[in-house]
N, C-alpha and C. Protein backbone atom coordinates (compact mmCIF):
# COMPACT_ATOMS: atom_id res chain seq x y z
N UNK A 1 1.80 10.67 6.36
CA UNK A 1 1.24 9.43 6.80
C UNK A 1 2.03 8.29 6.18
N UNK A 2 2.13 7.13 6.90
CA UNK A 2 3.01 6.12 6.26
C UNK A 2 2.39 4.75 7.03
N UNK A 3 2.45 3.80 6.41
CA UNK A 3 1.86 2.61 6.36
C UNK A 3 2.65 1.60 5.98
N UNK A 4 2.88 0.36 6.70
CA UNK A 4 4.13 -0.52 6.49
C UNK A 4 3.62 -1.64 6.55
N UNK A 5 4.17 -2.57 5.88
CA UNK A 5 3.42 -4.18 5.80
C UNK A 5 4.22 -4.73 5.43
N UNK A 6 4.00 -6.42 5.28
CA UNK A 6 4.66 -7.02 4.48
C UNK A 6 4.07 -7.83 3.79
N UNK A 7 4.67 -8.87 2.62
CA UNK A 7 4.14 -10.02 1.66
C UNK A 7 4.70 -10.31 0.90
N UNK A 8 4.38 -11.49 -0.48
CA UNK A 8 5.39 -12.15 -1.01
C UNK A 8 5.63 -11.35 -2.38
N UNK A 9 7.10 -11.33 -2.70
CA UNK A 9 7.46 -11.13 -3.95
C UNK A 9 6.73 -12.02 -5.11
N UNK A 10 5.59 -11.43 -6.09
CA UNK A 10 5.15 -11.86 -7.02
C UNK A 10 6.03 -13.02 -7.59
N UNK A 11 7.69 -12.22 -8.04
CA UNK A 11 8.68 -13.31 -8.81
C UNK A 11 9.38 -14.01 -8.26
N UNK A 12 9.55 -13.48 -6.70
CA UNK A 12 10.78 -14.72 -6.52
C UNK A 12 9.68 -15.39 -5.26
N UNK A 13 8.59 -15.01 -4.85
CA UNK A 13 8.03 -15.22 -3.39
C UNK A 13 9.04 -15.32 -2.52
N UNK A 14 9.70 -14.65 -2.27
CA UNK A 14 10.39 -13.83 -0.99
C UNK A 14 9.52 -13.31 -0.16
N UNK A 15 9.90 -12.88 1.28
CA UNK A 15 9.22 -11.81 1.95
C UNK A 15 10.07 -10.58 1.27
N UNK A 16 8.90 -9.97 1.53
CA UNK A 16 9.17 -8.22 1.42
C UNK A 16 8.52 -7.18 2.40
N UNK A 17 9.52 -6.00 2.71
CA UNK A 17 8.64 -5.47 3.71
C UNK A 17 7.79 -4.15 2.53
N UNK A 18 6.76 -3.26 2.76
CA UNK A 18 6.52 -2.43 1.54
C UNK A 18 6.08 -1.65 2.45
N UNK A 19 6.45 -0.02 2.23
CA UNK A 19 5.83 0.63 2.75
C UNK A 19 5.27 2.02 1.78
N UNK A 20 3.84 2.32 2.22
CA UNK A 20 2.98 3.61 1.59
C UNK A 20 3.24 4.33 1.97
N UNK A 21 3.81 5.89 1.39
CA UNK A 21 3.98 7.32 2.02
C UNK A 21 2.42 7.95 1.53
N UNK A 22 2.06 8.97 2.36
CA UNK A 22 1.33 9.98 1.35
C UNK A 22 1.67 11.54 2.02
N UNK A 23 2.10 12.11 1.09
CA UNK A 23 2.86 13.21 1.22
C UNK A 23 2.48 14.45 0.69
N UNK A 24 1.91 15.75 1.12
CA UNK A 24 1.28 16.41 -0.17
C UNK A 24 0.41 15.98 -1.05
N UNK A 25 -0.90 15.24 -0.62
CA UNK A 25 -1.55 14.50 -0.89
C UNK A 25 -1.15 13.23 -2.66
N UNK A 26 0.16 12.94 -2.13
CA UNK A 26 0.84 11.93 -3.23
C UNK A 26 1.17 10.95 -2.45
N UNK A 27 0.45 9.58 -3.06
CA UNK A 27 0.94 8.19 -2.43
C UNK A 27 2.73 7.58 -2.85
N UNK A 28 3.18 7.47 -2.38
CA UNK A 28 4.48 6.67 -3.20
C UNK A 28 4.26 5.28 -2.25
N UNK A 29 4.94 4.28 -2.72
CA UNK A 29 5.33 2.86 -2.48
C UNK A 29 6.57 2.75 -2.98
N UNK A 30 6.84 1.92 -1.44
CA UNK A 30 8.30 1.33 -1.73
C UNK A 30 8.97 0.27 -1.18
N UNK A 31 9.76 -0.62 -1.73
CA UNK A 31 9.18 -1.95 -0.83
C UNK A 31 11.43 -2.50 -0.32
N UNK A 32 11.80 -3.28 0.35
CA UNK A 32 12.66 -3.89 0.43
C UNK A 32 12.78 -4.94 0.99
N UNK A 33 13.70 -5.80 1.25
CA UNK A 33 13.69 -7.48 0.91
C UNK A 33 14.51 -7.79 2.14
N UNK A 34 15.32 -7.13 2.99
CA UNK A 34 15.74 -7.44 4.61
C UNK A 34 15.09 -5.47 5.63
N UNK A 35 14.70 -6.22 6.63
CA UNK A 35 13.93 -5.64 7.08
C UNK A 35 14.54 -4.25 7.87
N UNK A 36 16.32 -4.32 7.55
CA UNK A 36 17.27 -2.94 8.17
C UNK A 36 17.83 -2.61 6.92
N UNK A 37 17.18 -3.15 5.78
CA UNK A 37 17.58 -2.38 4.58
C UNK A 37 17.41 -1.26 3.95
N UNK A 38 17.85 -1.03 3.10
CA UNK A 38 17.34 0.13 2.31
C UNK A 38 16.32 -0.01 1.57
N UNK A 39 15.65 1.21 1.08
CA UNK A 39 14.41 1.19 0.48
C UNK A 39 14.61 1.56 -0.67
N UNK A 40 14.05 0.42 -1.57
CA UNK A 40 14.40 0.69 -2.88
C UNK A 40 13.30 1.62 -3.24
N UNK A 41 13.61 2.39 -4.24
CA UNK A 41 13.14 3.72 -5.07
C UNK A 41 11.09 3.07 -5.27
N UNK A 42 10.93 3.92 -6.36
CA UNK A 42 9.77 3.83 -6.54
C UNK A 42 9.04 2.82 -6.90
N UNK A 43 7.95 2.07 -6.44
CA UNK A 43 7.48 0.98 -6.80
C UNK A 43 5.77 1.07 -7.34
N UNK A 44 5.53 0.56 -8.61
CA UNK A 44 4.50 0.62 -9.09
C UNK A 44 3.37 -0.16 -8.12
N UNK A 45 2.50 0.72 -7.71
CA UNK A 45 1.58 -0.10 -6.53
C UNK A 45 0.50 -1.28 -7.44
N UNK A 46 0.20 -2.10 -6.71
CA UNK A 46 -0.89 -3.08 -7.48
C UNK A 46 -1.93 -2.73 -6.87
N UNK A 47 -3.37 -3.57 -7.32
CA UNK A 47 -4.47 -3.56 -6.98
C UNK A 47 -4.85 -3.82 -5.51
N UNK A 48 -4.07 -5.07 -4.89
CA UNK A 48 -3.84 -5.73 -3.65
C UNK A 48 -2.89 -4.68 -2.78
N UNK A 49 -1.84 -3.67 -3.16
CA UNK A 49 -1.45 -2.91 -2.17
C UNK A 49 -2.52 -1.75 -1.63
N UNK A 50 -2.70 -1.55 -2.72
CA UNK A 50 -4.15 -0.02 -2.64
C UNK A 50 -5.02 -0.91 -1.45
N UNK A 51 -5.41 -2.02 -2.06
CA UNK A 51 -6.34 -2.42 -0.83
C UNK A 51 -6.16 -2.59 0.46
N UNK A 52 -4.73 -3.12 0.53
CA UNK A 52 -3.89 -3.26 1.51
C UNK A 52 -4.07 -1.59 2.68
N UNK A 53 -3.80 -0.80 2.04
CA UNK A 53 -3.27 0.75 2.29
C UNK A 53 -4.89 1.16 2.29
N UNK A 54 -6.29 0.51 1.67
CA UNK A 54 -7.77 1.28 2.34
C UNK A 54 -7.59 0.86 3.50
N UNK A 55 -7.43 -0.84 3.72
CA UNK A 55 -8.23 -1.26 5.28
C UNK A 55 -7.38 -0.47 6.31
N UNK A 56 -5.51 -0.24 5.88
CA UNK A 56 -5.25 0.49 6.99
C UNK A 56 -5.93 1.97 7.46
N UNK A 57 -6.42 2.64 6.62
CA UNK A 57 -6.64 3.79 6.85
C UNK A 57 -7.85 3.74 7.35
N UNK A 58 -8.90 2.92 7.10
CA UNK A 58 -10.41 2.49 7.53
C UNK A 58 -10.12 2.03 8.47
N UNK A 59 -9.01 1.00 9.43
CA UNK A 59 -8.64 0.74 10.87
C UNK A 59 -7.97 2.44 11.38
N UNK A 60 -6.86 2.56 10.71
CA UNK A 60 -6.58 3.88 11.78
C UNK A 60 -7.74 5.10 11.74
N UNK A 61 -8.82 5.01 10.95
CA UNK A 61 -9.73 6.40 11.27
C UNK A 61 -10.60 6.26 12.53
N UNK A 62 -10.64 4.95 12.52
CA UNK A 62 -11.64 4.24 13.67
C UNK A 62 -11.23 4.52 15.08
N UNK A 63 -9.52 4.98 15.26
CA UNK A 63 -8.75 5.24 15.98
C UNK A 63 -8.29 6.40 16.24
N UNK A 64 -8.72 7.56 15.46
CA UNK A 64 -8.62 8.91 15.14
C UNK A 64 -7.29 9.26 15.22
N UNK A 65 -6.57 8.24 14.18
CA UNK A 65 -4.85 8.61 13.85
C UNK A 65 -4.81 9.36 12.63
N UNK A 66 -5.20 10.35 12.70
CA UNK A 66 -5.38 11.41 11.54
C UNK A 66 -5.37 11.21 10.08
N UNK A 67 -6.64 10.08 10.20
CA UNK A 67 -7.47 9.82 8.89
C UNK A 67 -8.04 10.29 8.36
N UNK A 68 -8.69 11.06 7.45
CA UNK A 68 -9.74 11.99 7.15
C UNK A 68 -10.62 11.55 5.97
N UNK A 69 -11.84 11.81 6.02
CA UNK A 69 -12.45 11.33 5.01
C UNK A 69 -11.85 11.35 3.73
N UNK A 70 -11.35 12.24 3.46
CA UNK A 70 -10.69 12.35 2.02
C UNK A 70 -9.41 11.66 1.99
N UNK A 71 -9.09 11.05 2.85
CA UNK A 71 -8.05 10.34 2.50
C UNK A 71 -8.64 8.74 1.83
N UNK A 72 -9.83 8.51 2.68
CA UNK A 72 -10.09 7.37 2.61
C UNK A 72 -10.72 7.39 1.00
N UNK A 73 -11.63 8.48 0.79
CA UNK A 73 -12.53 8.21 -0.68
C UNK A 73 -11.12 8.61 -1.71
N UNK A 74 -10.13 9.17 -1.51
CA UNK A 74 -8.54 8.90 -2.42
C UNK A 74 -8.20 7.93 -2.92
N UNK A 75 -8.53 6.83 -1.64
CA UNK A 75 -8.02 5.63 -2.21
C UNK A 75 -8.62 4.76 -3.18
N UNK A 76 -10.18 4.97 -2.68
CA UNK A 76 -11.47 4.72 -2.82
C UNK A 76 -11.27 4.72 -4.47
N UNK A 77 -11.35 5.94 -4.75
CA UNK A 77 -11.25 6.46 -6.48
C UNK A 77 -10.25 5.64 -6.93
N UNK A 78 -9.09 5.67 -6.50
CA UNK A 78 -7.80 4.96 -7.25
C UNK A 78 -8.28 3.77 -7.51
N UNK A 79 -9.04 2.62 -6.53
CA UNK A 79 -9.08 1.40 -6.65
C UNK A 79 -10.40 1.72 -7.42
N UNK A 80 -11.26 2.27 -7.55
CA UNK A 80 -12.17 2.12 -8.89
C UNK A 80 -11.84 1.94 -10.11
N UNK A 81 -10.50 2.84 -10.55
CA UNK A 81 -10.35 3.40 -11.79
C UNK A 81 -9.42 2.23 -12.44
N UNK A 82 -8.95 1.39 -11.13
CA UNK A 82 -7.77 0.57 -11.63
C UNK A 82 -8.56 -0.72 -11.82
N UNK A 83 -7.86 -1.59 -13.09
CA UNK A 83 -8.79 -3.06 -13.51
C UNK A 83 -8.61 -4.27 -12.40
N UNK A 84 -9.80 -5.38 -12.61
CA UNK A 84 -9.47 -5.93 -11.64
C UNK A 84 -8.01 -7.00 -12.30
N UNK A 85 -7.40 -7.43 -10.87
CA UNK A 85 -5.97 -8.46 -10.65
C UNK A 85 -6.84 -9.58 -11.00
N UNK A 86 -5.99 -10.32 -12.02
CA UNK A 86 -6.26 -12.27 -11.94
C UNK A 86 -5.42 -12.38 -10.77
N UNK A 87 -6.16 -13.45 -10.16
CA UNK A 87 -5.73 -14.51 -9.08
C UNK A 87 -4.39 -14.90 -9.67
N UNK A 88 -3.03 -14.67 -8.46
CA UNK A 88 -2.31 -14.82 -8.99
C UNK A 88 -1.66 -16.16 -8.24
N UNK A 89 -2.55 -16.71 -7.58
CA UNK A 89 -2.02 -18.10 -6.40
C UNK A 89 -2.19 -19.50 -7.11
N UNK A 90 -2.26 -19.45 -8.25
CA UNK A 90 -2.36 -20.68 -8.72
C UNK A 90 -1.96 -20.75 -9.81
């Protein structure tokens, strides 16, 4: 399963495109900065991507693009366990 988006670079606010694998039930993230580029290696996900990566999977189950409950309460757990983000827009 893979999931693609985009948004701003925390440091430079650039666009970025980022995309979620989950593979063998393992998420990776990985994000790059022109949109026929390469994908840079592994990227530490934030609080806001996880969330990013529930609503998609809560839109594609609704659509029966081979969502499964356990994918969704996966994510579910991760974003429990992780602290909340300060607002980082100001």
């Amino acid at each position: 399963m893979q999931i693609k988006w985009t948004d701003r670079d925390p440091e430079t606010g650039e666009r970025r495109f980022l995309c979620a694998d989950r593979f063998a039930g393992k998420w990776r993230f990985r994000c790059k900065l022109t949109r026929r580029g390469p994908w840079n290696g592994d990227l530490e996900p934030t609080r806001i991507m996880w969330e990013t990566v529930l609503d998609n999977l809560r839109r594609r189950y609704r659509r029966r693009e081979g969502v499964s409950d356990e994918d969704i309460e996966q994510v579910e757990r991760i974003l429990k366990e992780l602290p909340e983000e300060e607002d980082q827009s100001g």
